[in-house]
N, C-alpha and C. Protein backbone atom coordinates (compact mmCIF):
# COMPACT_ATOMS: atom_id res chain seq x y z
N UNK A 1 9.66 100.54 -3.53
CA UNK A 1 10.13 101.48 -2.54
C UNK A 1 9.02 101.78 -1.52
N UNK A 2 7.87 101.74 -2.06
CA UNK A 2 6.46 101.96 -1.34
C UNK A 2 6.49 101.28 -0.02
N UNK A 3 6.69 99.75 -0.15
CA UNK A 3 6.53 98.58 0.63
C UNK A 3 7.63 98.75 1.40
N UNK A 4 8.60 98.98 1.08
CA UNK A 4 9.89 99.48 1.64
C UNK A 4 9.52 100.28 2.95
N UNK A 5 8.71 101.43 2.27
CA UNK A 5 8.92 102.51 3.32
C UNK A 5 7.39 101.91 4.72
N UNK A 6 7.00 101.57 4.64
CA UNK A 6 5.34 100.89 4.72
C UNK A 6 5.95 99.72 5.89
N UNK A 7 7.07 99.39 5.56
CA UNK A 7 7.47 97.79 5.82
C UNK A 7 7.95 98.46 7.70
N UNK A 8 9.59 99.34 6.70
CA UNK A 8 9.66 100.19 8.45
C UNK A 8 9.07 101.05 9.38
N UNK A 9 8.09 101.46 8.81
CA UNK A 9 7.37 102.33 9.79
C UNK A 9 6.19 101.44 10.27
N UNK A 10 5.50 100.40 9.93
CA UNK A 10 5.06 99.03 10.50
C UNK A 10 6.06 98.48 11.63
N UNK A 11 7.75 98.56 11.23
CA UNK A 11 8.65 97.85 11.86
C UNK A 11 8.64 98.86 13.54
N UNK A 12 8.89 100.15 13.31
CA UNK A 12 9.28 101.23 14.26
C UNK A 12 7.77 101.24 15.12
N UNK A 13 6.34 100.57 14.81
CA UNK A 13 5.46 100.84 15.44
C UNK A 13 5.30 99.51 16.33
N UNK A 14 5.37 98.49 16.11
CA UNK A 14 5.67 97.20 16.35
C UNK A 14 5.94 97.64 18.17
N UNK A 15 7.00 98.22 18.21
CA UNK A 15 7.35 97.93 19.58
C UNK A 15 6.56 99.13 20.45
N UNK A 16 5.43 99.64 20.25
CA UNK A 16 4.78 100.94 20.66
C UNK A 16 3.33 100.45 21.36
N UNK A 17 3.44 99.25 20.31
CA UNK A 17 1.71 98.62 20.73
C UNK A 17 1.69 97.82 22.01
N UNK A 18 2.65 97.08 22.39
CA UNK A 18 2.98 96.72 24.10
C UNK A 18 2.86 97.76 25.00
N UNK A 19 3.61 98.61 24.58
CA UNK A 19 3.44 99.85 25.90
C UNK A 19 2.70 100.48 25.93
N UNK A 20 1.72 100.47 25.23
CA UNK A 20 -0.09 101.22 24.98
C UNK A 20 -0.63 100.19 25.86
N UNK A 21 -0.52 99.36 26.36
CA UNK A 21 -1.28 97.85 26.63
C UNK A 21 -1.98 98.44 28.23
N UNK A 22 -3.02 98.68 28.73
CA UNK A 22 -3.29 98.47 30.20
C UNK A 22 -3.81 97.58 30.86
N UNK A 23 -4.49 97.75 32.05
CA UNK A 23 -5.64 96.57 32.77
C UNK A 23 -6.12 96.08 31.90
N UNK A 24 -7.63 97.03 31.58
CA UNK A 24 -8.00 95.96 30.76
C UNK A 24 -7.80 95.39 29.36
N UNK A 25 -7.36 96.14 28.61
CA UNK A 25 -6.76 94.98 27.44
C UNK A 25 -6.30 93.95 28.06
N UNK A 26 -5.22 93.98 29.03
CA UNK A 26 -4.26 92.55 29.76
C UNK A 26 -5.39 92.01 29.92
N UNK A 27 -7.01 91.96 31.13
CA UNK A 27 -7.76 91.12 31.10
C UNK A 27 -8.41 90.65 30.29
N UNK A 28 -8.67 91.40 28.78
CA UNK A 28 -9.48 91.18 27.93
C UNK A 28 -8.37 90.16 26.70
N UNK A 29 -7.43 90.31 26.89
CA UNK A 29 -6.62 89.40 26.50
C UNK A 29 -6.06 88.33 27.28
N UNK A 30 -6.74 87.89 28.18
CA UNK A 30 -6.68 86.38 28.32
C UNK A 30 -5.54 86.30 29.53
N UNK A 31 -5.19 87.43 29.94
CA UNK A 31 -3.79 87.08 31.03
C UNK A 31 -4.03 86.59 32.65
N UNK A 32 -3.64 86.23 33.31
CA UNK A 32 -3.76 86.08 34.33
C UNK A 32 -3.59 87.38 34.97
N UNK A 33 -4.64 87.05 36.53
CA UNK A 33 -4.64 88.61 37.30
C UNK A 33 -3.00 88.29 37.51
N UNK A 34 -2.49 88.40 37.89
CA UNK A 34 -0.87 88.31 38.71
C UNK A 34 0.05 88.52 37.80
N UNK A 35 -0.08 88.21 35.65
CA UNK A 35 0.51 89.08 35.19
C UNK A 35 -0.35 90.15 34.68
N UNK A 36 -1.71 90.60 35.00
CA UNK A 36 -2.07 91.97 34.93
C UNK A 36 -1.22 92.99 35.62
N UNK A 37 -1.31 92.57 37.05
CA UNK A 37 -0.64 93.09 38.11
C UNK A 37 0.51 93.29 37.66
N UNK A 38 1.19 92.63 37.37
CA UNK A 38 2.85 92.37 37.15
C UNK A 38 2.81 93.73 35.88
N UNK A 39 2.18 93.85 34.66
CA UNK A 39 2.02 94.47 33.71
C UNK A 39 1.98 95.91 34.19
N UNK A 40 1.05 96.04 35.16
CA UNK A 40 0.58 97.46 35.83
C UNK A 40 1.55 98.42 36.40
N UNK A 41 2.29 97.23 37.27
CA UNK A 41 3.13 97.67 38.19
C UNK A 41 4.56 98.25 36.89
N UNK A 42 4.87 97.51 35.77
CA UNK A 42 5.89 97.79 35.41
C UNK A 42 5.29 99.34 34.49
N UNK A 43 3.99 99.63 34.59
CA UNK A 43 4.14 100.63 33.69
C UNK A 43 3.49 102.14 34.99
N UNK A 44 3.81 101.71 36.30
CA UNK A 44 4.19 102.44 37.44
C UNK A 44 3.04 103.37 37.65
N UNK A 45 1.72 102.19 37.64
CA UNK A 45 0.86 102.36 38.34
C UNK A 45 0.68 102.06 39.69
N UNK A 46 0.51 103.17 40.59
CA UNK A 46 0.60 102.71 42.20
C UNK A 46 -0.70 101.74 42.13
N UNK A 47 -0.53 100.87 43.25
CA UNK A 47 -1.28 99.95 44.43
C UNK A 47 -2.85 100.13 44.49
N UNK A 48 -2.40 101.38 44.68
CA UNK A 48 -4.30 102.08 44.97
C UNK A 48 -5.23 102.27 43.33
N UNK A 49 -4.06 102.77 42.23
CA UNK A 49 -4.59 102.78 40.87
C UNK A 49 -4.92 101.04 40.22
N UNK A 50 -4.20 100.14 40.74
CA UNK A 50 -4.23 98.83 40.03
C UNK A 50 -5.97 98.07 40.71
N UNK A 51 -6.17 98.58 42.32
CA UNK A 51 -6.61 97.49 42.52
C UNK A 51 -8.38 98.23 42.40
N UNK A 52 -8.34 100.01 42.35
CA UNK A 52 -9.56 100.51 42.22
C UNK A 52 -9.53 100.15 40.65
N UNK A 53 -9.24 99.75 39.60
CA UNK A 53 -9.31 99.27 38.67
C UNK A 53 -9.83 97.34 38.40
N UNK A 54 -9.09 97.07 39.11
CA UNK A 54 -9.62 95.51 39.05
C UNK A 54 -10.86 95.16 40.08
N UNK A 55 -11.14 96.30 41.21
CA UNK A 55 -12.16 95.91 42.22
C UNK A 55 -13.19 96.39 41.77
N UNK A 56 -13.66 96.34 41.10
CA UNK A 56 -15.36 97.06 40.38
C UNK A 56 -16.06 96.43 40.38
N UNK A 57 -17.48 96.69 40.95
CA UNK A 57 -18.82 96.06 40.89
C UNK A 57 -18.81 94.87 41.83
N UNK A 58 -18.27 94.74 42.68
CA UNK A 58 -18.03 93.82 43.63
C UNK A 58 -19.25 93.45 44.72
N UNK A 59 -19.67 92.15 44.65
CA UNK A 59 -20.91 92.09 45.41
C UNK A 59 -20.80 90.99 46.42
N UNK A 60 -21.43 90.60 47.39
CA UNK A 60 -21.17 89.49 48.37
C UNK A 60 -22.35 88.65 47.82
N UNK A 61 -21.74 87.41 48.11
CA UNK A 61 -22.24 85.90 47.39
C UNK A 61 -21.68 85.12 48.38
N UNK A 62 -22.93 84.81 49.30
CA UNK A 62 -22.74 83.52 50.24
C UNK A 62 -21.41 83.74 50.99
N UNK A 63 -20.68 83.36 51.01
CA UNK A 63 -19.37 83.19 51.52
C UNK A 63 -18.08 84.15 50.76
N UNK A 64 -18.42 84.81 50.18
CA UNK A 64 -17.38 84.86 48.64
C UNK A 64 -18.06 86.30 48.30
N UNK A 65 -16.98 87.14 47.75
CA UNK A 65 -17.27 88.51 47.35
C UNK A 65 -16.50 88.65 45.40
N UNK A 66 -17.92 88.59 44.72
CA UNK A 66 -17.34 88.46 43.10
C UNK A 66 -17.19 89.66 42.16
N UNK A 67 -16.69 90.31 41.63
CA UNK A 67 -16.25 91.26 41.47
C UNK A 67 -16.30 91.13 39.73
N UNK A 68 -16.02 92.13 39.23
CA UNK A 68 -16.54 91.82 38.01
C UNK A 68 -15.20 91.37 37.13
N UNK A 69 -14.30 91.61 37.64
CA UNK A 69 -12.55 90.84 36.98
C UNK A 69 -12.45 89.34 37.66
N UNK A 70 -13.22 89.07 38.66
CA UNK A 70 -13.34 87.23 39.39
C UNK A 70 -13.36 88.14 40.77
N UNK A 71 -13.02 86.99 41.38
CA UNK A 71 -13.32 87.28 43.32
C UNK A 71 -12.09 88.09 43.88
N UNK A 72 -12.49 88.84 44.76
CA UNK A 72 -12.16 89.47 45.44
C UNK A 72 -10.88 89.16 46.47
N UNK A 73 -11.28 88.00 46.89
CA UNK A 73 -9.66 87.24 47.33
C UNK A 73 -8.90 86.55 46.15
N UNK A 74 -9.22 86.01 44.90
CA UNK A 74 -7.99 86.07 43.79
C UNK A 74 -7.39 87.30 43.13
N UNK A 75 -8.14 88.28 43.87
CA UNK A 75 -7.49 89.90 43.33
C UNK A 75 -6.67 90.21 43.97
N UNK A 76 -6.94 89.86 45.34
CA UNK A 76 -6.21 90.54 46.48
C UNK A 76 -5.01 89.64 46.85
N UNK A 77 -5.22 88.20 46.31
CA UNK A 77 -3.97 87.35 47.11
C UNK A 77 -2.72 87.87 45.44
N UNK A 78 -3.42 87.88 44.31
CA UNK A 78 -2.67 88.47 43.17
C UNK A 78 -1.67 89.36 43.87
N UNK A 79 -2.57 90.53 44.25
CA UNK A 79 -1.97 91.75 43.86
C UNK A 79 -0.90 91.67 45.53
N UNK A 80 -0.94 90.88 46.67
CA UNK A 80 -0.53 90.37 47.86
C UNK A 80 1.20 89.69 47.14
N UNK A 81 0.74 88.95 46.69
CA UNK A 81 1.99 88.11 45.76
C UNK A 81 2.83 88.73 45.01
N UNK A 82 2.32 89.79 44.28
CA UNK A 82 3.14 90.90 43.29
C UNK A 82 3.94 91.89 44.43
N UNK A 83 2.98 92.04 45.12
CA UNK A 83 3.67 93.03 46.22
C UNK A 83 4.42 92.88 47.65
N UNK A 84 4.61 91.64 47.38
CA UNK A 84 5.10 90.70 48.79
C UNK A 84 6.17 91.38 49.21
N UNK A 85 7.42 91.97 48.24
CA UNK A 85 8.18 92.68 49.06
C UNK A 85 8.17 94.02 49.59
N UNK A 86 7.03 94.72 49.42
CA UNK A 86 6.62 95.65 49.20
C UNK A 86 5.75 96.03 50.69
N UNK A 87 5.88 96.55 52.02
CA UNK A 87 5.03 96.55 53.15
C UNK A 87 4.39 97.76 53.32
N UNK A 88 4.57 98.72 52.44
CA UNK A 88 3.58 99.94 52.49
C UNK A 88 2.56 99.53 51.70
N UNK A 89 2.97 99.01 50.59
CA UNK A 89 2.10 98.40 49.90
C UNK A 89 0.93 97.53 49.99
N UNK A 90 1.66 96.47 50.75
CA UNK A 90 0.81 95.46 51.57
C UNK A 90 0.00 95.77 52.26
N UNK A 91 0.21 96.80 53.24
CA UNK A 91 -0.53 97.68 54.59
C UNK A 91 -1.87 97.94 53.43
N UNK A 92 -1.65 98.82 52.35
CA UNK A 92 -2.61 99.23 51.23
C UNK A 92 -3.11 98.29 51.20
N UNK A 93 -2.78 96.85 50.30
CA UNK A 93 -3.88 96.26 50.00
C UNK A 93 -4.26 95.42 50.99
N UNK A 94 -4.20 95.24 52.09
CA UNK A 94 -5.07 95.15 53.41
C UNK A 94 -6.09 96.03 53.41
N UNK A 95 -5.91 96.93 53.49
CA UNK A 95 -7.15 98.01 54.09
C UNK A 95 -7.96 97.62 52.84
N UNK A 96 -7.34 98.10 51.53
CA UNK A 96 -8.48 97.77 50.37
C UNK A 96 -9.33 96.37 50.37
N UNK A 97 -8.79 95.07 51.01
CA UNK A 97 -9.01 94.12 51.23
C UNK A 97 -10.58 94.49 52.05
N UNK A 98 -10.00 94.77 53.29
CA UNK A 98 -11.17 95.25 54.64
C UNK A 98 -12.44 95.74 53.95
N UNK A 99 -11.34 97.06 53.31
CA UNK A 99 -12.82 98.15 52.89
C UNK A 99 -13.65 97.29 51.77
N UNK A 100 -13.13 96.11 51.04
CA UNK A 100 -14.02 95.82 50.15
C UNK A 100 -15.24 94.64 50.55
N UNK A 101 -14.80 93.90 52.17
CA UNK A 101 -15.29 93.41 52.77
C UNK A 101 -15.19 91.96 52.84
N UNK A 102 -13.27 91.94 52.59
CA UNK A 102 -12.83 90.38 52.85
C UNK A 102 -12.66 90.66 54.32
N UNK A 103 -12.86 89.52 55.37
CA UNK A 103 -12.64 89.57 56.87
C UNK A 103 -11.01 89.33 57.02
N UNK A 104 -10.53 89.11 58.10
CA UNK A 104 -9.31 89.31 58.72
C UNK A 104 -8.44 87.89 58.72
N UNK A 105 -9.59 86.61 58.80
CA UNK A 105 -9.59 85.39 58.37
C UNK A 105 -8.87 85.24 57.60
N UNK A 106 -9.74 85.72 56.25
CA UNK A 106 -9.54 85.85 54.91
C UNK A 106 -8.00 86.80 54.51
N UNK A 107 -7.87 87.66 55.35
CA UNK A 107 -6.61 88.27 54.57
C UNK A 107 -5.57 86.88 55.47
N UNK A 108 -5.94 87.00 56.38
CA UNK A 108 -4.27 85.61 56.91
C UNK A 108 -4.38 84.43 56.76
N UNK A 109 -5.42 83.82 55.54
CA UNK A 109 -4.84 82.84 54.84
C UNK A 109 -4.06 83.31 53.53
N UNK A 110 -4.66 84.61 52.88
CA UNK A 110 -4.14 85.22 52.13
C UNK A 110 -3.01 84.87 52.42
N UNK A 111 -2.44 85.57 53.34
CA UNK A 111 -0.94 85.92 53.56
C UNK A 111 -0.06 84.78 53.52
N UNK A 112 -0.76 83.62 54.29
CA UNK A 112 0.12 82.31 54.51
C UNK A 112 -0.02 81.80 53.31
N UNK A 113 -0.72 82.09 52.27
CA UNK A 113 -0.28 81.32 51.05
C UNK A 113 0.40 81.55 50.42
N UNK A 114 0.58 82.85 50.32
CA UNK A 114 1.61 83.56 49.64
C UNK A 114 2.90 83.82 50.26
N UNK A 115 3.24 82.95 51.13
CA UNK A 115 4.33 83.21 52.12
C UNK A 115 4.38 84.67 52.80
N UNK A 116 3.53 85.40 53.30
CA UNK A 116 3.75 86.40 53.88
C UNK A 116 3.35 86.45 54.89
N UNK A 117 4.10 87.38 56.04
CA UNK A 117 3.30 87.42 57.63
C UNK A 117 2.05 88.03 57.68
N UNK A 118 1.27 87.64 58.32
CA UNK A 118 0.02 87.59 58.01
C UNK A 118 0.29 89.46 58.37
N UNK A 119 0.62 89.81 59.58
CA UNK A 119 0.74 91.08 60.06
C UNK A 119 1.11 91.96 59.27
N UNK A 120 1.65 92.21 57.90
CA UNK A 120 1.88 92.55 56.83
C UNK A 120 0.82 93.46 56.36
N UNK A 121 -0.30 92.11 55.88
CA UNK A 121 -1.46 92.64 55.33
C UNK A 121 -2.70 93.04 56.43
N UNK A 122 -2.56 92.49 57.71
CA UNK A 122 -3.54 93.10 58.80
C UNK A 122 -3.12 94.41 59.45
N UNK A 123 -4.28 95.23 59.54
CA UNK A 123 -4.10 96.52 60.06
C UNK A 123 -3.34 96.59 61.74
N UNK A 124 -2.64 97.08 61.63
CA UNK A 124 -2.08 97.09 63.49
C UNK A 124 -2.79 97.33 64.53
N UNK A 125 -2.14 96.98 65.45
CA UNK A 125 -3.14 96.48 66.45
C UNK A 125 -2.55 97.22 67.73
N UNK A 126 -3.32 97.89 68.50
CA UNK A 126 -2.46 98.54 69.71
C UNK A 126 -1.62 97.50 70.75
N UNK A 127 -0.90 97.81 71.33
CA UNK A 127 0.10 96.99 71.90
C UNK A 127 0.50 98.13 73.26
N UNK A 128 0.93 97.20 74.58
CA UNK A 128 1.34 97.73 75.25
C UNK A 128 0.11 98.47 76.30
N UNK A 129 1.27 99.01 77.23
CA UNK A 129 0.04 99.65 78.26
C UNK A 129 -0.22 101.01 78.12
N UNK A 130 -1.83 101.71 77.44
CA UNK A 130 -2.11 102.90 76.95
C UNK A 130 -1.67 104.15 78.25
N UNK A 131 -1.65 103.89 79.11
CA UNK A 131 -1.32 105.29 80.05
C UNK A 131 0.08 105.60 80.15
N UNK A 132 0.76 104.51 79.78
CA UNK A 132 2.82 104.98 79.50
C UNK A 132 2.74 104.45 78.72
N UNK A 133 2.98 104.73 77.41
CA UNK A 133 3.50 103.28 76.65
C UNK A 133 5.28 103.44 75.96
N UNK A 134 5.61 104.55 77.06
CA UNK A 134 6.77 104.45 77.06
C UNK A 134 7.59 103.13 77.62
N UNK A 135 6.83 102.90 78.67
CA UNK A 135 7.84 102.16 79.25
C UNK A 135 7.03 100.44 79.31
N UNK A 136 6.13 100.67 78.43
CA UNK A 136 5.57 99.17 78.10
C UNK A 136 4.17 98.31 79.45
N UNK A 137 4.85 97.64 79.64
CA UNK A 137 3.90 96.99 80.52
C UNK A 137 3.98 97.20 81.92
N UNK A 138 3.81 98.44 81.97
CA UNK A 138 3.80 98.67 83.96
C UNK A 138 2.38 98.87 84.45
N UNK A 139 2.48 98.60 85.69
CA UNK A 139 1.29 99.53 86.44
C UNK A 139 0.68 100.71 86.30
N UNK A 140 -0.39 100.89 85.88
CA UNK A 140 -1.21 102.75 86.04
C UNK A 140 -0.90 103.11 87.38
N UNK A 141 -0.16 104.56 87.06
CA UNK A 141 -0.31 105.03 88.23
C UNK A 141 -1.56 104.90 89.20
N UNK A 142 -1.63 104.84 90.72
CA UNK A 142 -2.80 104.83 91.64
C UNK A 142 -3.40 102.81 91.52
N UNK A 143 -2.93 102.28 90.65
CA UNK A 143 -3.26 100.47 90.85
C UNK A 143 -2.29 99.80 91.63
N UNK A 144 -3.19 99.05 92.33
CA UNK A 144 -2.70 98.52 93.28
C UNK A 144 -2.34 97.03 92.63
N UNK A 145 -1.38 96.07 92.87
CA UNK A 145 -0.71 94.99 92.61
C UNK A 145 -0.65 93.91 93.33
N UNK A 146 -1.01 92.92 92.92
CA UNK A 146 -1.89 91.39 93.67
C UNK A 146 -0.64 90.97 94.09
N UNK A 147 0.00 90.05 94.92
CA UNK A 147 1.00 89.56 95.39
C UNK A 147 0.55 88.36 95.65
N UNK A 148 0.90 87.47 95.68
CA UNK A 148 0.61 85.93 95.58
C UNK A 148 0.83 85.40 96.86
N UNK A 149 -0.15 84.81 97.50
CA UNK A 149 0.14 84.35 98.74
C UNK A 149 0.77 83.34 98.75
N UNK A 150 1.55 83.26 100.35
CA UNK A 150 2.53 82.56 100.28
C UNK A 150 2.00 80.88 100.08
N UNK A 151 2.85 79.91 100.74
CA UNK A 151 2.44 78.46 100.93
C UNK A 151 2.01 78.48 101.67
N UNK A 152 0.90 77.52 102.14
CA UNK A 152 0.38 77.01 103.64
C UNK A 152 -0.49 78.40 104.32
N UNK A 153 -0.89 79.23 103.66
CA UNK A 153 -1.44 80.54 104.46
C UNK A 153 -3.29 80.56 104.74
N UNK A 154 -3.51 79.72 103.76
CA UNK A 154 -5.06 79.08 103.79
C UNK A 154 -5.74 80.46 102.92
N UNK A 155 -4.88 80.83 102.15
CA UNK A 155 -5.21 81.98 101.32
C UNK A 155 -5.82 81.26 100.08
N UNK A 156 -6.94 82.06 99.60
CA UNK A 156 -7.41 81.49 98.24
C UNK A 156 -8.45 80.58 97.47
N UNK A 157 -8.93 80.19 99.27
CA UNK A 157 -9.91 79.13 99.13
C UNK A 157 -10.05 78.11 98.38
N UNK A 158 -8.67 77.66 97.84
CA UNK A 158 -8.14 76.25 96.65
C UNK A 158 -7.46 75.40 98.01
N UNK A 159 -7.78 74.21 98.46
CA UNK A 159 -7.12 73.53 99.32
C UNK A 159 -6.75 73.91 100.54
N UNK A 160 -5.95 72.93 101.00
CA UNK A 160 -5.63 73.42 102.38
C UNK A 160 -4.35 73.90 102.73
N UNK A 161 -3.93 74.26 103.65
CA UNK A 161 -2.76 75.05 104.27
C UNK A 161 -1.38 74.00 104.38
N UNK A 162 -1.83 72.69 104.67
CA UNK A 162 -0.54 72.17 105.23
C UNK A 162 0.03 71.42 104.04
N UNK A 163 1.11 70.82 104.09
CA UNK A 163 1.88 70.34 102.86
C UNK A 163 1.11 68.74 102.95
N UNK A 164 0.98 68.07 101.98
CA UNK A 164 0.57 66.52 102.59
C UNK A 164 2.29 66.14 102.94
N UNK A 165 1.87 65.11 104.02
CA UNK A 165 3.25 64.13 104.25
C UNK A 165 4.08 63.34 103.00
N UNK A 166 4.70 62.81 102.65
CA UNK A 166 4.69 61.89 101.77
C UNK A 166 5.48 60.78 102.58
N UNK A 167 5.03 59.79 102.05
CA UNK A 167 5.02 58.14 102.77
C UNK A 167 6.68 57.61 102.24
């Protein structure tokens, strides 16, 4: 009866020891970053908790930034891939990308490998004309506007005025 009782409460704990599981056990057990990530995310750790966890001790090496879970762009294209549908997300691990000191290069090959627009993971970029940008690309008030001289006016100092003949 002993073994009995020993047997199911072994049985009822069985399924308790997976969902205890975090980062690093997943790394220390042999998983790939992308199902760390994948692991993290299902036990609804945000973006910012997964990747200040896997980005530690991170140092620049020649070309390459190594981190103490591997490099810094197999963390980031990971956690890029897990979160591909995800664009708040993405925006996040861009900046974390930046701030950890992958270049801009580096995040838009990221992106194209992982099938994503690169603009996704790059920070935005101003657009348009800053004094309206209501109405997009107009003139500043008080600028004056080049007009293109006509044909044949000897405007421009590129060639001459008259048309050539043709034979």
């Amino acid at each position: 009866m002993r073994q009995l009782m020993m047997g199911v409460v072994a049985g009822l704990l069985l399924p308790l020891s997976p969902a205890q599981a975090n980062i690093q056990t997943d790394l220390t057990s042999g998983l790939s970053l992308t199902e760390v990530i994948q692991n993290a995310m299902t036990d609804a750790n945000s973006v910012d908790d997964i990747l200040a966890e896997l980005l530690v001790e991170c140092q620049p090496q020649d070309d390459f930034i190594t981190c103490k879970e591997g490099s810094a762009e197999a963390i980031i294209s990971a956690a890029a891939s897990a979160y591909a549908e995800d664009p708040e997300a993405l925006q996040s691990i861009g900046q974390t990308a930046l701030d950890t000191g992958l270049t801009e290069a580096q995040l838009t090959q990221i992106a194209l490998n992982n099938n994503i627009d690169p603009t996704a993971l790059l920070p935005a970029t101003a657009a348009g004309n800053p004094a309206n940008p209501q109405q997009g690309l107009t003139a500043t008030p008080g600028a004056t506007t080049n007009t293109p001289a006509t044909f044949g006016t000897n405007t421009g100092g590129g060639g001459g005025g008259n048309a050539s003949p043709s034979a």
